[in-house]
N, C-alpha and C. Protein backbone atom coordinates (compact mmCIF):
# COMPACT_ATOMS: atom_id res chain seq x y z
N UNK A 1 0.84 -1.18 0.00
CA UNK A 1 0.00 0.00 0.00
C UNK A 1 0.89 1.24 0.00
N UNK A 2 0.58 2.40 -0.82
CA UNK A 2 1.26 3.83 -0.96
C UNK A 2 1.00 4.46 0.62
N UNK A 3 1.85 5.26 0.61
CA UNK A 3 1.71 6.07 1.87
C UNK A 3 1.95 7.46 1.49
N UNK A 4 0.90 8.47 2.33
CA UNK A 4 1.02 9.84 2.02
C UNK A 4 0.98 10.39 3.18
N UNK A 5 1.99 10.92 3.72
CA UNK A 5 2.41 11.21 5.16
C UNK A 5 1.99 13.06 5.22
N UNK A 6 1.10 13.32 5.70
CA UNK A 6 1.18 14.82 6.10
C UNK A 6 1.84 15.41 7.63
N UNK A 7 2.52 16.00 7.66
CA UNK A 7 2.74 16.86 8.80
C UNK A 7 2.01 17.84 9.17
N UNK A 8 0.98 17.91 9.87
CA UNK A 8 0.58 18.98 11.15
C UNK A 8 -0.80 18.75 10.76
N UNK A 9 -2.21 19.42 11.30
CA UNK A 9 -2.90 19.48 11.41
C UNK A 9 -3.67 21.09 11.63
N UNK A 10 -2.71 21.79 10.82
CA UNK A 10 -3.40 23.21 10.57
C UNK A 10 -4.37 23.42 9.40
N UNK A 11 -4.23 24.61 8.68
CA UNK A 11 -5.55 24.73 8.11
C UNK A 11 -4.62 23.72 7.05
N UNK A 12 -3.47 24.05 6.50
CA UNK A 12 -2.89 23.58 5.46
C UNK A 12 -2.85 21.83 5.22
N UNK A 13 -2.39 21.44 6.39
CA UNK A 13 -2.31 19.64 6.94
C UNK A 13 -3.92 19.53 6.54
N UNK A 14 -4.78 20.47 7.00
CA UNK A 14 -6.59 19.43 6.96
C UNK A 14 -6.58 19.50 5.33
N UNK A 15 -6.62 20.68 4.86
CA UNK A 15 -7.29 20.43 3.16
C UNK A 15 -6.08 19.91 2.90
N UNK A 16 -4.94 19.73 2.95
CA UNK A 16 -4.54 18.30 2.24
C UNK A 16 -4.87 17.18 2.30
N UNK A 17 -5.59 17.03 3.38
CA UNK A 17 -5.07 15.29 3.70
C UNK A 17 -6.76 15.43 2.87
N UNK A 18 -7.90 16.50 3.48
CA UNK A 18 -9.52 16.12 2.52
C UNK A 18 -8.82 16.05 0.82
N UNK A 19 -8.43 17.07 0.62
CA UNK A 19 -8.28 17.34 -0.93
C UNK A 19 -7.66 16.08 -1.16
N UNK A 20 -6.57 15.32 -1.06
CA UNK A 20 -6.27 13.98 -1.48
C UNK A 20 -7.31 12.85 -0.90
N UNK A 21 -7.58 12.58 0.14
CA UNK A 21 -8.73 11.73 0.20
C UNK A 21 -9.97 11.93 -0.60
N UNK A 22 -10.14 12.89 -1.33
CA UNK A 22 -11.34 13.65 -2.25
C UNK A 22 -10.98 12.92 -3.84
N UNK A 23 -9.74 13.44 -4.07
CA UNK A 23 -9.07 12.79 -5.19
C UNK A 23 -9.06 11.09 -5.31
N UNK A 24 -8.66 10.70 -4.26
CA UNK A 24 -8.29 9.45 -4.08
C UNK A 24 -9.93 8.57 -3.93
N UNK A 25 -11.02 9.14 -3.83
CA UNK A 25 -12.25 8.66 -3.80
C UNK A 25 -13.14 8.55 -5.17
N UNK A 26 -12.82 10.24 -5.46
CA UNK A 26 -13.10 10.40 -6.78
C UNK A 26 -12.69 9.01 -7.85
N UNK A 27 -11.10 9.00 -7.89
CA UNK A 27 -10.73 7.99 -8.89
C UNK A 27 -11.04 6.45 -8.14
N UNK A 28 -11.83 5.96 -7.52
CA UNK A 28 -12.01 4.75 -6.46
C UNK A 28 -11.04 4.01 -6.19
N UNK A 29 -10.03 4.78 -5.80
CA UNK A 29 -8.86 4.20 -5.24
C UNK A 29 -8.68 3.97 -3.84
N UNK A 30 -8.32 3.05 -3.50
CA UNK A 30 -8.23 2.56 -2.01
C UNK A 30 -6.93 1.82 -1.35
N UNK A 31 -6.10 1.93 -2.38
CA UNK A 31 -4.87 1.43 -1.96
C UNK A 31 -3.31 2.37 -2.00
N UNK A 32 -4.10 3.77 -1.03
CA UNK A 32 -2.96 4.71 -0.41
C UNK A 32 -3.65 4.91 1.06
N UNK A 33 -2.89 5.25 1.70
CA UNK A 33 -3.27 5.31 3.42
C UNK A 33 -2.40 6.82 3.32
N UNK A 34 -3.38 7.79 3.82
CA UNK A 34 -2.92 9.13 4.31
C UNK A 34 -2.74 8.96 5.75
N UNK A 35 -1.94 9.23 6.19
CA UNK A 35 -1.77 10.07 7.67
C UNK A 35 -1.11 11.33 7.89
N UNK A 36 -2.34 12.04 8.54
CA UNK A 36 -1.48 13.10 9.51
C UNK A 36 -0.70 13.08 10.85
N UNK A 37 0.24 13.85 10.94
CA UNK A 37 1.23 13.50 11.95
C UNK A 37 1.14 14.92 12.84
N UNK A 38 0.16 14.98 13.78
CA UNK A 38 0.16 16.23 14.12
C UNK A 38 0.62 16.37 15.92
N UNK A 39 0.52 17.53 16.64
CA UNK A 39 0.49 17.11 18.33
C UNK A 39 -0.89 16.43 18.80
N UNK A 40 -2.03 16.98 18.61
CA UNK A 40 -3.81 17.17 18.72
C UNK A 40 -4.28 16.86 16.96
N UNK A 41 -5.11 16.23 17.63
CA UNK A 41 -6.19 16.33 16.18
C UNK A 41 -7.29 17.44 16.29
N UNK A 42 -6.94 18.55 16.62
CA UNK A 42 -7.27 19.58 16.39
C UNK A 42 -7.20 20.68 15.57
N UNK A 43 -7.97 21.59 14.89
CA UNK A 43 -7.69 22.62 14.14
C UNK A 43 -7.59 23.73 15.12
N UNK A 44 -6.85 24.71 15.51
CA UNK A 44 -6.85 25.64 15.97
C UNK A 44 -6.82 26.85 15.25
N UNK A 45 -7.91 27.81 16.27
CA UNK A 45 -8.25 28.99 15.23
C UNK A 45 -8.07 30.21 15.60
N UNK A 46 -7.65 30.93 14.67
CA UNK A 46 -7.03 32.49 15.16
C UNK A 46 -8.42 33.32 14.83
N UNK A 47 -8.51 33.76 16.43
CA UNK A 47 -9.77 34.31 16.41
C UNK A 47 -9.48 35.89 16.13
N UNK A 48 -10.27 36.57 16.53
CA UNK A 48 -9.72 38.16 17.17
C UNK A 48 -9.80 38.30 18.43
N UNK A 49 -8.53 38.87 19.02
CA UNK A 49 -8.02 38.64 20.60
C UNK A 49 -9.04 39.36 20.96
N UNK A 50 -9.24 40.51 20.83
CA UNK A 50 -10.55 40.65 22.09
C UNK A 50 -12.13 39.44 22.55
N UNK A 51 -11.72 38.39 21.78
CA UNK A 51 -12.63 37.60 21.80
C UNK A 51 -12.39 36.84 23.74
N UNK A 52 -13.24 36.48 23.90
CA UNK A 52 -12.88 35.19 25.46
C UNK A 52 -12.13 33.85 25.27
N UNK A 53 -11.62 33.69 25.94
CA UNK A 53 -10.95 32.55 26.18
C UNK A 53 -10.39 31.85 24.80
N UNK A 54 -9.64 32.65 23.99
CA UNK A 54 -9.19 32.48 22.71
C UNK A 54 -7.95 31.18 22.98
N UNK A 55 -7.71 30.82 24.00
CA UNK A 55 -6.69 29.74 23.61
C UNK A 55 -7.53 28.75 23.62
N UNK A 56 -9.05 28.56 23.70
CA UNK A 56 -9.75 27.33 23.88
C UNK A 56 -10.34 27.36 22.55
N UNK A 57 -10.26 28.08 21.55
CA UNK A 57 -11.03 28.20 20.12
C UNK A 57 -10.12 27.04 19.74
N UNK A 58 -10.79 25.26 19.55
CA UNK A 58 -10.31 24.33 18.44
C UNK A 58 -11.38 23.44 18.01
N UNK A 59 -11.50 23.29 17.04
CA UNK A 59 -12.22 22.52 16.24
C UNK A 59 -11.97 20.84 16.37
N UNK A 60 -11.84 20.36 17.03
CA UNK A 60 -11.48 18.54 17.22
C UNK A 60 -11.57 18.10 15.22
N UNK A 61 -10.95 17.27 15.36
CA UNK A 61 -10.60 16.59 14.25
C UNK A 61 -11.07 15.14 13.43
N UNK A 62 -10.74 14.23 14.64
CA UNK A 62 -10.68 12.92 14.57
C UNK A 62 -11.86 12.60 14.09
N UNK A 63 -13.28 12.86 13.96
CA UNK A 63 -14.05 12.26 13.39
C UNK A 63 -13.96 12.56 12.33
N UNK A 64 -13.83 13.90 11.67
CA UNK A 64 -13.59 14.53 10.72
C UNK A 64 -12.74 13.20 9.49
N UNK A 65 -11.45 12.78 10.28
CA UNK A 65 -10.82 12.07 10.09
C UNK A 65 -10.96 10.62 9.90
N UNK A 66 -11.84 10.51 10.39
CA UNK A 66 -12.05 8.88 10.43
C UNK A 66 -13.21 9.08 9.93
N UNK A 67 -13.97 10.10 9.08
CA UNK A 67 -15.45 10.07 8.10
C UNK A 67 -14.83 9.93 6.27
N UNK A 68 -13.13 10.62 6.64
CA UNK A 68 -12.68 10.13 5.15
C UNK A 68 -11.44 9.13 5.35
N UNK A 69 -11.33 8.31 6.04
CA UNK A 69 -10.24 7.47 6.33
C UNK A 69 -9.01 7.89 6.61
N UNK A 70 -8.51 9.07 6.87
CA UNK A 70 -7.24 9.59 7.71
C UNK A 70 -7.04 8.99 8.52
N UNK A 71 -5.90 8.32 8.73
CA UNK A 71 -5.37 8.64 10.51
C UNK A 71 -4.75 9.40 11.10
N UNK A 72 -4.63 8.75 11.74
CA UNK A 72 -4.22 10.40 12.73
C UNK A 72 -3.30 9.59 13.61
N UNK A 73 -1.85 10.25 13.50
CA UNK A 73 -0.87 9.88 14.54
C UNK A 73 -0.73 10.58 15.76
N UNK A 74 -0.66 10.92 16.75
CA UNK A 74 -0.31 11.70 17.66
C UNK A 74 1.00 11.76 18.05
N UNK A 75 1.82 13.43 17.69
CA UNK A 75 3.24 13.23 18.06
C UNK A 75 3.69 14.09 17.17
N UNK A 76 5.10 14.80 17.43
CA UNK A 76 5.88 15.67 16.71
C UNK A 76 7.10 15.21 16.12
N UNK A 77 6.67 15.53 14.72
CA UNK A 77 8.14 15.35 14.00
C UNK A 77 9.61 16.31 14.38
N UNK A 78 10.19 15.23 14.30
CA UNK A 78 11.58 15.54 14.79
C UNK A 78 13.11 15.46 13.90
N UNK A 79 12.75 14.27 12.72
CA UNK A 79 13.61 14.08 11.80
C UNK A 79 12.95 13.93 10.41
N UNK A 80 13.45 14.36 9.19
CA UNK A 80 13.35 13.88 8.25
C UNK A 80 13.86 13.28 7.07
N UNK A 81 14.05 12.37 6.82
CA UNK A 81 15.07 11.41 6.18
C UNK A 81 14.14 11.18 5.13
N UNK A 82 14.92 11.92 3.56
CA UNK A 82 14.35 12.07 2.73
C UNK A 82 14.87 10.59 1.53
N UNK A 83 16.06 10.79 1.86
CA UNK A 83 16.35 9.29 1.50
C UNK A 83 16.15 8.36 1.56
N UNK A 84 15.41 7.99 2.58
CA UNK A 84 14.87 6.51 3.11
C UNK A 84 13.21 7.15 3.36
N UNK A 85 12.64 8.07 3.20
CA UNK A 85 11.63 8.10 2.94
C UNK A 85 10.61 8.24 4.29
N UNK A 86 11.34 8.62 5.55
CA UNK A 86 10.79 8.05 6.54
C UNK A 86 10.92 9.52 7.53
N UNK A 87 10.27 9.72 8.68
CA UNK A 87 9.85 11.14 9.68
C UNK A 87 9.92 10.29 10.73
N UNK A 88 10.98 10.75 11.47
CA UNK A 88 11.17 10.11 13.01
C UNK A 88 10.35 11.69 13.83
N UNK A 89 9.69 10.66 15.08
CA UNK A 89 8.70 11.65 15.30
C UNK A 89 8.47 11.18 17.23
N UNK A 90 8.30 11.92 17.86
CA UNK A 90 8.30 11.75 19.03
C UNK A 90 6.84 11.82 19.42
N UNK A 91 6.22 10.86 20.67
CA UNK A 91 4.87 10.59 20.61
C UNK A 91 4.47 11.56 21.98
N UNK A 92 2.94 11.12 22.32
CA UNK A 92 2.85 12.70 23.27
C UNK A 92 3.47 11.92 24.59
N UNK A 93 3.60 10.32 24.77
CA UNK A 93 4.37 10.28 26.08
C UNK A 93 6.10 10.12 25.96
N UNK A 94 6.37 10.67 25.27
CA UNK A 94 7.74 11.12 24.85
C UNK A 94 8.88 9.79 24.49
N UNK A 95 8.11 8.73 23.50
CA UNK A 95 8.63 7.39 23.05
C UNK A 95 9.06 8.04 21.69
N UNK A 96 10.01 7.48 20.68
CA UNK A 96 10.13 7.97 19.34
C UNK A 96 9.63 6.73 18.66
N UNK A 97 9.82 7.23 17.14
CA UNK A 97 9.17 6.20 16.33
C UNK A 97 9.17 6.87 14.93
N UNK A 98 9.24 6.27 14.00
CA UNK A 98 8.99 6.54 12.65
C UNK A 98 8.17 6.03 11.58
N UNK A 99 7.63 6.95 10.73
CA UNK A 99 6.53 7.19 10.10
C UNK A 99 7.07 6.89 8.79
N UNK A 100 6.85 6.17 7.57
CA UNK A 100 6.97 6.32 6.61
C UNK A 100 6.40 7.47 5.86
């Protein structure tokens, strides 16, 4: 199976990973696995600061994610090894591991 590895889960990480799962549905293809590699499966949103409690503005993700077959890794990339194709990435209880 292909692998299409996204990094982060901002506005940019979400419409990639929909826009290729969109593509990848369109043509009825089912044999690539997207993952995002983000901290939260959250979107976080830049509000306008006079707003309340603006560090709590996030949009949760994961269903979002699992309604077009994303997964979702939890954890920050730390290396990228373009040669071997692979993102060493540290998890949220601070184990490493790598991502194709």
């Amino acid at each position: 199976m292909k692998q299409i590895l996204i990094l982060g889960a901002g506005f940019a990480g979400l419409w990639s990973a929909l826009g290729v799962a969109r593509q990848l549905d369109l043509h009825g293809r089912d044999d690539v696995q997207i993952t995002v590699l983000a901290p939260q499966a959250e979107l976080h949103i830049r509000p306008r600061f006079y707003e309340p409690d603006v560090h709590q503005m996030a949009a949760p993700l994961q269903a979002l994610f699992d309604a077009v077959n994303v997964r979702f890794v939890q954890g920050t990339a730390h290396h990228i090894d373009e040669a071997g194709q692979r993102v060493g990435y540290r998890s949220a209880d601070g184990s490493e591991a790598t991502l194709a």
